[in-house]
N, C-alpha and C. Protein backbone atom coordinates (compact mmCIF):
# COMPACT_ATOMS: atom_id res chain seq x y z
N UNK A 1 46.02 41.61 166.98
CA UNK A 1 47.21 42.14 166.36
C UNK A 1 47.03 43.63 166.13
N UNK A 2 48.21 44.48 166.27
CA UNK A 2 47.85 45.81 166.29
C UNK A 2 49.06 46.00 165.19
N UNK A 3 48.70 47.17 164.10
CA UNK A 3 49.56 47.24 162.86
C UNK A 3 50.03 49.05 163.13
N UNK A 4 51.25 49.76 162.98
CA UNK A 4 51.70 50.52 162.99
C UNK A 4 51.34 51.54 161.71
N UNK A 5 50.32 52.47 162.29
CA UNK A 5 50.21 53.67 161.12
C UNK A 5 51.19 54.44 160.95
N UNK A 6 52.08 54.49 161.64
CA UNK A 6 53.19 54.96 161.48
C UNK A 6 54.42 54.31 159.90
N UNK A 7 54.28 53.44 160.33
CA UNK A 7 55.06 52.70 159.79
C UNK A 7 54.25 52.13 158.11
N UNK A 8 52.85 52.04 157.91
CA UNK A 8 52.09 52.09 156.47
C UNK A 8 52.65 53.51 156.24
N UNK A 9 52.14 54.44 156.80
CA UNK A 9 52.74 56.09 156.61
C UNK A 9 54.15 55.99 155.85
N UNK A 10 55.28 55.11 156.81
CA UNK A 10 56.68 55.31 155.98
C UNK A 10 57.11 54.49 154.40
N UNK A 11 56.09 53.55 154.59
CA UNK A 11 55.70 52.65 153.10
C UNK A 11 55.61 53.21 152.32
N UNK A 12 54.28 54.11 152.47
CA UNK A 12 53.69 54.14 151.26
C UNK A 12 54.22 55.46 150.97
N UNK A 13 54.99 56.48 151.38
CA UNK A 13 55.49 57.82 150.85
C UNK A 13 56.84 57.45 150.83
N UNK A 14 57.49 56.23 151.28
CA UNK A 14 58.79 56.19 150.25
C UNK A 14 58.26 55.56 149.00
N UNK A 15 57.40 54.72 148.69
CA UNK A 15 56.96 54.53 147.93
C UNK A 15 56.15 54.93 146.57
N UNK A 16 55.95 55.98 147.09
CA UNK A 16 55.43 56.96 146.09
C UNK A 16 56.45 58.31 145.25
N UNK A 17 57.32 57.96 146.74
CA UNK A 17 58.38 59.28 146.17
C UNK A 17 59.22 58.64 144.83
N UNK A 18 60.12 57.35 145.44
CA UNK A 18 60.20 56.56 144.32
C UNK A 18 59.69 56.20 142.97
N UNK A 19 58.60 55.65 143.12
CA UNK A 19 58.19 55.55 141.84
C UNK A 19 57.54 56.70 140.75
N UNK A 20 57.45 57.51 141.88
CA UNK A 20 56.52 58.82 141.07
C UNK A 20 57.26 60.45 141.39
N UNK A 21 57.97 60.16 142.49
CA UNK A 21 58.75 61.58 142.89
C UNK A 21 57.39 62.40 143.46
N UNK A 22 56.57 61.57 143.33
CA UNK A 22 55.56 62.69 144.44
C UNK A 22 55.85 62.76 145.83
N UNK A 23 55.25 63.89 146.38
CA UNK A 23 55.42 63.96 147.79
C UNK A 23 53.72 64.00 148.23
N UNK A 24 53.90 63.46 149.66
CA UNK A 24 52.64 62.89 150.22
C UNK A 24 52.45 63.39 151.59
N UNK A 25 50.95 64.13 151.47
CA UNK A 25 50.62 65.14 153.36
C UNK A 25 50.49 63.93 153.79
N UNK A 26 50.25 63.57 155.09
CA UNK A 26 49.72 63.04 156.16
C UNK A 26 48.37 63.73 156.50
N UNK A 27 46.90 63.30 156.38
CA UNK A 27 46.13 63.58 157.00
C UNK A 27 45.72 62.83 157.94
N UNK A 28 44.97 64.29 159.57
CA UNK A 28 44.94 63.24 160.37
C UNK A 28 43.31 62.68 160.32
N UNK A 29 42.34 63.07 159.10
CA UNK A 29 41.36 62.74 159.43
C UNK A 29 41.01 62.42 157.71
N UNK A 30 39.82 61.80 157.34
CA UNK A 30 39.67 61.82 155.61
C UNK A 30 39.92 62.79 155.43
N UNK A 31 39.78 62.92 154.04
CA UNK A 31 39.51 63.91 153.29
C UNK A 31 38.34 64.41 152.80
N UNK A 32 37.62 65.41 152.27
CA UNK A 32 36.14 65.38 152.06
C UNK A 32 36.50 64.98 150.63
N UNK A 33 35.09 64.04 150.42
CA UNK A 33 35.23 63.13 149.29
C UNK A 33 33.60 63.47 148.83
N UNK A 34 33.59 64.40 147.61
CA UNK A 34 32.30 64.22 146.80
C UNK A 34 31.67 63.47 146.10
N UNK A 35 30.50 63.22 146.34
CA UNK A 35 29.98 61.76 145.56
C UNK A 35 29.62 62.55 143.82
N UNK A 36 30.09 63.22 143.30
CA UNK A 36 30.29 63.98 141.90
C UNK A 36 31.91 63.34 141.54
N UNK A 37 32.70 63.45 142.47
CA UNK A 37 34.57 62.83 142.66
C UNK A 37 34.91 61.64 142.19
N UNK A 38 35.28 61.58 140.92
CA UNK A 38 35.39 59.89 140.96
C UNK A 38 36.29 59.20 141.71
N UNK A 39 36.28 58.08 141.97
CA UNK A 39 37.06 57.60 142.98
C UNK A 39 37.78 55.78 142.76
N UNK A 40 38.62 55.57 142.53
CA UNK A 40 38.83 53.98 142.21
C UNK A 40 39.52 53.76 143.80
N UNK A 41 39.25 52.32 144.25
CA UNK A 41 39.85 51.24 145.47
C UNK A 41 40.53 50.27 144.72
N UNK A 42 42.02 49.86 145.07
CA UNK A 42 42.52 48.64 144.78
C UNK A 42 42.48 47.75 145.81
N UNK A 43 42.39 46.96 146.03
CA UNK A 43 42.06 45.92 147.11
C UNK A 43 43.04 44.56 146.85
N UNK A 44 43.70 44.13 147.70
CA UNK A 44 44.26 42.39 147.99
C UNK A 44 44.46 41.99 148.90
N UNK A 45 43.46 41.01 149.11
CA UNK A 45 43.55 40.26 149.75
C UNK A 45 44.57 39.43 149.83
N UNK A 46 44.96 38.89 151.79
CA UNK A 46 46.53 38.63 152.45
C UNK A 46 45.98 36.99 152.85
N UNK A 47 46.23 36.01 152.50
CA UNK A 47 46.19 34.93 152.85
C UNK A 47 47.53 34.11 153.75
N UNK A 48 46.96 33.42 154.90
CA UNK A 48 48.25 32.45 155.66
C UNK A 48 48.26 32.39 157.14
N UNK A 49 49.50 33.01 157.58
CA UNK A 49 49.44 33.43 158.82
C UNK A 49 48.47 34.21 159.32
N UNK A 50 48.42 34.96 158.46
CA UNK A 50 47.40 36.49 158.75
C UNK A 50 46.42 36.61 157.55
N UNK A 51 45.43 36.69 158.03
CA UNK A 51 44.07 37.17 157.02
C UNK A 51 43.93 38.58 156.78
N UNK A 52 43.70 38.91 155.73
CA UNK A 52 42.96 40.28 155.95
C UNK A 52 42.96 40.69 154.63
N UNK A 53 43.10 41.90 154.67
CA UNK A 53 43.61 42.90 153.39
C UNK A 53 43.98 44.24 153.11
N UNK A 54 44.35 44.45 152.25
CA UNK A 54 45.05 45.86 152.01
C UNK A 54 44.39 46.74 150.81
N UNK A 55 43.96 47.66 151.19
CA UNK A 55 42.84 48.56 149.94
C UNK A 55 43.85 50.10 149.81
N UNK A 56 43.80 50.51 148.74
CA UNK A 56 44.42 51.48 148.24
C UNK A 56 43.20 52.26 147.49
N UNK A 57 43.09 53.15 148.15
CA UNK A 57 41.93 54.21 147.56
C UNK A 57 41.96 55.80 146.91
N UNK A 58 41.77 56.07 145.75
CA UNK A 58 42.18 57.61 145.58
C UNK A 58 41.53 58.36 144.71
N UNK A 59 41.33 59.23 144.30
CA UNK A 59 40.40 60.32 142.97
C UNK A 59 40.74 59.62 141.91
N UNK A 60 40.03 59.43 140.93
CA UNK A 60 39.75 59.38 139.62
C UNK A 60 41.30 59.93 138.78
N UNK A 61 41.28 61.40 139.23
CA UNK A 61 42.22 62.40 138.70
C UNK A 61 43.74 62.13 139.18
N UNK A 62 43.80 61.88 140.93
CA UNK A 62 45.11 61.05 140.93
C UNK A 62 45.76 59.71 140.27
N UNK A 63 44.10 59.06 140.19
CA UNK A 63 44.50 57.79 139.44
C UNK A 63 45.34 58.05 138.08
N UNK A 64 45.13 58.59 137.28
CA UNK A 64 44.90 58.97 136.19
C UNK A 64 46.74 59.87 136.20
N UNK A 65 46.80 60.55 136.91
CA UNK A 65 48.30 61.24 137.05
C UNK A 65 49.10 60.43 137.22
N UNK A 66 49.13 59.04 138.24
CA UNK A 66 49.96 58.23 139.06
C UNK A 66 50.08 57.01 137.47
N UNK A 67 49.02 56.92 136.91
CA UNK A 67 49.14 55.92 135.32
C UNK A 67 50.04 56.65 134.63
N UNK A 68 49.58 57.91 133.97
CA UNK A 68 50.55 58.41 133.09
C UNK A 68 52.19 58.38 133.69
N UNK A 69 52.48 58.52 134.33
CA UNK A 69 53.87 58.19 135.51
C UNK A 69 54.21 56.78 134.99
N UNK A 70 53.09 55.93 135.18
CA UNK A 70 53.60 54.20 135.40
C UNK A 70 53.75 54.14 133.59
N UNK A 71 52.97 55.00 133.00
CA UNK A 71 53.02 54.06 131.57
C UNK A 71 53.36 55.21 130.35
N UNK A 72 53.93 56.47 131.38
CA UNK A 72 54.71 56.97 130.20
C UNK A 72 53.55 57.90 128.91
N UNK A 73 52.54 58.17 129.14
CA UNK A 73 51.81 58.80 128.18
C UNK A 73 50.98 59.64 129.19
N UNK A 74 50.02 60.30 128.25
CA UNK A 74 49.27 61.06 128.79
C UNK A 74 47.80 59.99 128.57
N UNK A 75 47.76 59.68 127.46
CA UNK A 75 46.66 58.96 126.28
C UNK A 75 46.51 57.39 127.08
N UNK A 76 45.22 57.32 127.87
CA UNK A 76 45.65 56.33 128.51
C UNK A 76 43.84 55.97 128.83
N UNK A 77 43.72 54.37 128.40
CA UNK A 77 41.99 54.16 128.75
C UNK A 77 41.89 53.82 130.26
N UNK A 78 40.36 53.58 130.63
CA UNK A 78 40.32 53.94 131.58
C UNK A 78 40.61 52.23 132.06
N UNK A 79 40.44 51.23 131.15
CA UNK A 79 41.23 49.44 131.80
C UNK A 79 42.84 50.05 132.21
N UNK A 80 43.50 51.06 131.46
CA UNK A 80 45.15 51.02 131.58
C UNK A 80 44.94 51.81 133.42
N UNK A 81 43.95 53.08 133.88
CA UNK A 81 44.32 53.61 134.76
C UNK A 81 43.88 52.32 135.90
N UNK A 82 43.12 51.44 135.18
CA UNK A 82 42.55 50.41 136.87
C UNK A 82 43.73 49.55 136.76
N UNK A 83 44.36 49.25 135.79
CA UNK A 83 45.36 48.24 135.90
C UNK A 83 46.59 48.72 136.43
N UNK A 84 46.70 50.41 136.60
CA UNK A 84 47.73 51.15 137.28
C UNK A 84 47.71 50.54 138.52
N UNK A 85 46.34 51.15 138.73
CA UNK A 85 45.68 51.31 140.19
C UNK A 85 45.98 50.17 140.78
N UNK A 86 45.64 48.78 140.13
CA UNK A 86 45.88 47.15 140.39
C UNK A 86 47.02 46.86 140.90
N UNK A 87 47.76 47.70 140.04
CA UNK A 87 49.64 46.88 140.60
C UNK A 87 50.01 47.82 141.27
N UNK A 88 49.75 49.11 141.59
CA UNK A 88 50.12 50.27 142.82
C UNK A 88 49.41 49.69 144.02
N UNK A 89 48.34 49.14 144.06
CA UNK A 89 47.62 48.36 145.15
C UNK A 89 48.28 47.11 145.51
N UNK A 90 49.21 46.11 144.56
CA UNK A 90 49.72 45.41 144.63
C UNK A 90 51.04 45.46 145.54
N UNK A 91 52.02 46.71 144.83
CA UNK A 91 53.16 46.61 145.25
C UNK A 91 53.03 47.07 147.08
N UNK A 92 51.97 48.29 147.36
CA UNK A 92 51.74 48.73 148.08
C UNK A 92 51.68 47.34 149.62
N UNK A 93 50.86 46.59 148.94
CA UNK A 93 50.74 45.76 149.94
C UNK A 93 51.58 44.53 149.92
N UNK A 94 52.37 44.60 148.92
CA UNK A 94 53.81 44.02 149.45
C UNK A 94 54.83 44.41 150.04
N UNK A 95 54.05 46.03 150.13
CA UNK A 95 55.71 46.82 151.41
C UNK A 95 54.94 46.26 152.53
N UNK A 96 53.33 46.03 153.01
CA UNK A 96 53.18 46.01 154.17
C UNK A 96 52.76 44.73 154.52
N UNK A 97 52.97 43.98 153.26
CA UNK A 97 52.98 42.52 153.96
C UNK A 97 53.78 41.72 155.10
N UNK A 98 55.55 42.43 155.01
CA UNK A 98 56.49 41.86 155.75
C UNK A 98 56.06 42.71 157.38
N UNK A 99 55.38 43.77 157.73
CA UNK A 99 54.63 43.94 158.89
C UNK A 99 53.96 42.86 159.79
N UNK A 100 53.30 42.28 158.72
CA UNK A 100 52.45 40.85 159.35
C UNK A 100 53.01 39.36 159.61
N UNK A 101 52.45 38.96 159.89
CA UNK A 101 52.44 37.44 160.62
C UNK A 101 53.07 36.91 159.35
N UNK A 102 53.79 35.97 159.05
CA UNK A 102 54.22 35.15 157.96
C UNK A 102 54.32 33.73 158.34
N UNK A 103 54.27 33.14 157.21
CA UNK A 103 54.31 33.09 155.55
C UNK A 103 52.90 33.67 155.25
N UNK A 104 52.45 34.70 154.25
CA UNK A 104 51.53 34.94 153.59
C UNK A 104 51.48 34.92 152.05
N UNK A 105 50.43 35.17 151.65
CA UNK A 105 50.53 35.22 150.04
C UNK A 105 49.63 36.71 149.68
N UNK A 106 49.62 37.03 148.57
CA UNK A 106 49.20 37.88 148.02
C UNK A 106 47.83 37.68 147.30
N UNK A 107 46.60 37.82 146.95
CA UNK A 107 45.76 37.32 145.82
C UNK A 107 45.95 38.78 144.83
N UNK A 108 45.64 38.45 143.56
CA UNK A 108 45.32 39.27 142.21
C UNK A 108 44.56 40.29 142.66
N UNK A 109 44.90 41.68 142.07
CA UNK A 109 44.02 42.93 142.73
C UNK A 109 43.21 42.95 142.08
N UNK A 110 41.84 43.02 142.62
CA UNK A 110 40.84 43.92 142.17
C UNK A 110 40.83 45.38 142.12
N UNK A 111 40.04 45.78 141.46
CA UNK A 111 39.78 47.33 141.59
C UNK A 111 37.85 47.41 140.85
N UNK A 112 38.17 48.53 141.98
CA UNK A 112 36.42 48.96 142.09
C UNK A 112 36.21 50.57 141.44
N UNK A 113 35.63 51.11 140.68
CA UNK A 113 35.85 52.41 140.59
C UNK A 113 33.97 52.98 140.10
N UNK A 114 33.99 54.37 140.96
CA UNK A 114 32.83 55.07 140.90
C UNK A 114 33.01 56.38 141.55
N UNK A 115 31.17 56.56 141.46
CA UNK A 115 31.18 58.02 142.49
C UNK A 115 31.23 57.67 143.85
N UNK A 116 30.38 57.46 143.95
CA UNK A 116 29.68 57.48 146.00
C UNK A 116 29.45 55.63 145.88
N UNK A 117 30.47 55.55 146.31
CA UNK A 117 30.08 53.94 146.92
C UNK A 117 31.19 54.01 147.89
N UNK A 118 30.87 52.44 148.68
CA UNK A 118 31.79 52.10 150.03
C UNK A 118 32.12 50.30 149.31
N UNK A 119 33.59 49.95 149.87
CA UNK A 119 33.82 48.90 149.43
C UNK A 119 34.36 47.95 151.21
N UNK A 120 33.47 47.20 151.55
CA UNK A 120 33.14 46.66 152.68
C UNK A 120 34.32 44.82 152.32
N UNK A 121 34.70 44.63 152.98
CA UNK A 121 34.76 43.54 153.38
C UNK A 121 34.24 42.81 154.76
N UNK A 122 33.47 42.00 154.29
CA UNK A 122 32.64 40.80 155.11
C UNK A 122 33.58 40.54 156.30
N UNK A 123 32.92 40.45 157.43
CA UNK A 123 33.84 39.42 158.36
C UNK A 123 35.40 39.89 158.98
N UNK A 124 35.53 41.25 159.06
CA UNK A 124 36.30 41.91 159.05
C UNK A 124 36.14 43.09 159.93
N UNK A 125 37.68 43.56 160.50
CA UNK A 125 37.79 44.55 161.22
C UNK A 125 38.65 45.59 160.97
N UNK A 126 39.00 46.56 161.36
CA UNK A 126 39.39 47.90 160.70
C UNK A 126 40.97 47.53 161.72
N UNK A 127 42.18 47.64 161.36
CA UNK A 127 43.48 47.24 161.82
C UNK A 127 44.25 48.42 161.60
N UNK A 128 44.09 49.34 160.32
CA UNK A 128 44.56 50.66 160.33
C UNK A 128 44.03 51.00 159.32
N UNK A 129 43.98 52.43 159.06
CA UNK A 129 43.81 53.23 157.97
C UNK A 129 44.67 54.96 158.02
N UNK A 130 45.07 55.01 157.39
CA UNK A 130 45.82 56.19 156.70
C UNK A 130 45.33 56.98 155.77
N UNK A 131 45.30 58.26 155.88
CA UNK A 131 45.20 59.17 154.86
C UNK A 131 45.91 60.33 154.25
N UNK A 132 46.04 60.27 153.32
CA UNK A 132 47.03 61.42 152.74
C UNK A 132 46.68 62.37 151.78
N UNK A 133 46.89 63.62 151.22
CA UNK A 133 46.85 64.42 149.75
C UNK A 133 48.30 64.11 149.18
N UNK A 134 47.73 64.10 148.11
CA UNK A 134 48.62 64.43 146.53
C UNK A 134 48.30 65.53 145.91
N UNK A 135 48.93 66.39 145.50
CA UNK A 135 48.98 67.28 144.75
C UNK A 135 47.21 67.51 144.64
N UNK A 136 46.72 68.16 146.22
CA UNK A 136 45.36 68.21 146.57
C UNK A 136 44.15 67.12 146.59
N UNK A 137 45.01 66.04 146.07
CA UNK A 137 43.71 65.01 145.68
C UNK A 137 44.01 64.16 147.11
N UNK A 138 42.56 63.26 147.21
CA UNK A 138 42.71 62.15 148.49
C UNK A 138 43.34 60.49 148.09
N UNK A 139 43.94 60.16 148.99
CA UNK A 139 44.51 58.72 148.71
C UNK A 139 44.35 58.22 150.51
N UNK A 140 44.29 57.21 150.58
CA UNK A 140 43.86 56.26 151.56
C UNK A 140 44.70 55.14 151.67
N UNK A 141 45.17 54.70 152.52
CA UNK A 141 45.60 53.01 152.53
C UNK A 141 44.94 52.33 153.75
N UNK A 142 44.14 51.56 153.23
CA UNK A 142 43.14 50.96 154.47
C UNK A 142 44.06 49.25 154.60
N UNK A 143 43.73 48.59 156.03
CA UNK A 143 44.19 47.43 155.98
C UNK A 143 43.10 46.90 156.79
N UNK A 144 42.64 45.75 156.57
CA UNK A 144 41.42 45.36 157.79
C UNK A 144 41.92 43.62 157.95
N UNK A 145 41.72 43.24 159.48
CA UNK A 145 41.88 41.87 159.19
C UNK A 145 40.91 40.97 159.33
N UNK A 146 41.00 39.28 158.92
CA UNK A 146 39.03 38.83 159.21
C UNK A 146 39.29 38.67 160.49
N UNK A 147 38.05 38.64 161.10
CA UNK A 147 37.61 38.37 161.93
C UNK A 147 38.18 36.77 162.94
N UNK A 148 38.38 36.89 164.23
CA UNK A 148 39.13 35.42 164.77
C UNK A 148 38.29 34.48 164.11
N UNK A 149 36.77 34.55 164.61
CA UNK A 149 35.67 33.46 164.44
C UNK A 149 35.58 33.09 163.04
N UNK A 150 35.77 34.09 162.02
CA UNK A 150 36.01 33.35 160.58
C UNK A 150 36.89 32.65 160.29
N UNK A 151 38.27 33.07 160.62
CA UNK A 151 39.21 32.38 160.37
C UNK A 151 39.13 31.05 161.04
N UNK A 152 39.16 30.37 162.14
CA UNK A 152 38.69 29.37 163.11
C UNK A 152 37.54 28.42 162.04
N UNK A 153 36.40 28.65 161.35
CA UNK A 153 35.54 28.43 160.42
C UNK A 153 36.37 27.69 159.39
N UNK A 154 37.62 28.26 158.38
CA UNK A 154 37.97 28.28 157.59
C UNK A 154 38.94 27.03 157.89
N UNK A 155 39.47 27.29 158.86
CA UNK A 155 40.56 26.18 159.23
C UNK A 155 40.80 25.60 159.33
């Protein structure tokens, strides 16, 4: 299955304009990311037709801008910015769920947050990834799907 970066691209920056009135670059390569940078991943996993998942990745500092937006303050702990992060990872991958194979489901987001780490899923292949700035900071939307031979396992 081949997934349109084009089309995560038109998701996730109407999506952002909307909820936040930000505007969003297109990069065509990462961004440089310092392991000093804090950094949170939202992640959910896509169960059904289609396996895989959808990770939402960005600075500490965007996190943190994109919360105060969702919840209206400045004064905000750091459970309120992962639980931002959680349901922006959420909604995110319910614009790009209707892309995929259906009926699927959604699972509960995790979120991962640090300096210098990588957040891997097992059994899995890289289907697209996107990168963008915000108001200079990096954001990511990764999608990977499992692997045929796992799924086949599972079934």
């Amino acid at each position: 299955m081949t997934l349109d970066d084009h089309e995560i691209h038109r998701v996730t920056e109407d999506l952002w304009q909307t909820m936040f009135s930000l505007d969003l670059r297109r990069l065509e390569g990462e961004a440089p990311r310092h392991p000093e940078d804090g950094f949170l991943t939202g992640c959910i996993h896509i169960s059904g037709a289609w396996e895989g998942a959808a990770m939402l990745s960005c600075s500490t500092e965007l996190a943190r801008h994109v919360a105060s937006i969702m919840f209206g303050t400045s004064e905000l702990s750091d459970n309120e910015v992962c639980d931002a992060i959680g349901e922006l990872t959420n909604i995110t991958a319910g614009q790009i769920q209707p892309l995929l194979p259906s009926p699927s489901e959604l699972s509960l987001p995790s979120v991962v947050e640090g300096h210098d780490y990588r957040l891997n899923i097992p059994r899995s292949v890289l289907l697209a990834q996107v990168f963008f700035e915000c108001q200079g900071k990096p954001l990511s939307i990764t999608v990977v799907q499992q692997t045929q031979n796992e799924r086949e396992k599972s079934g």
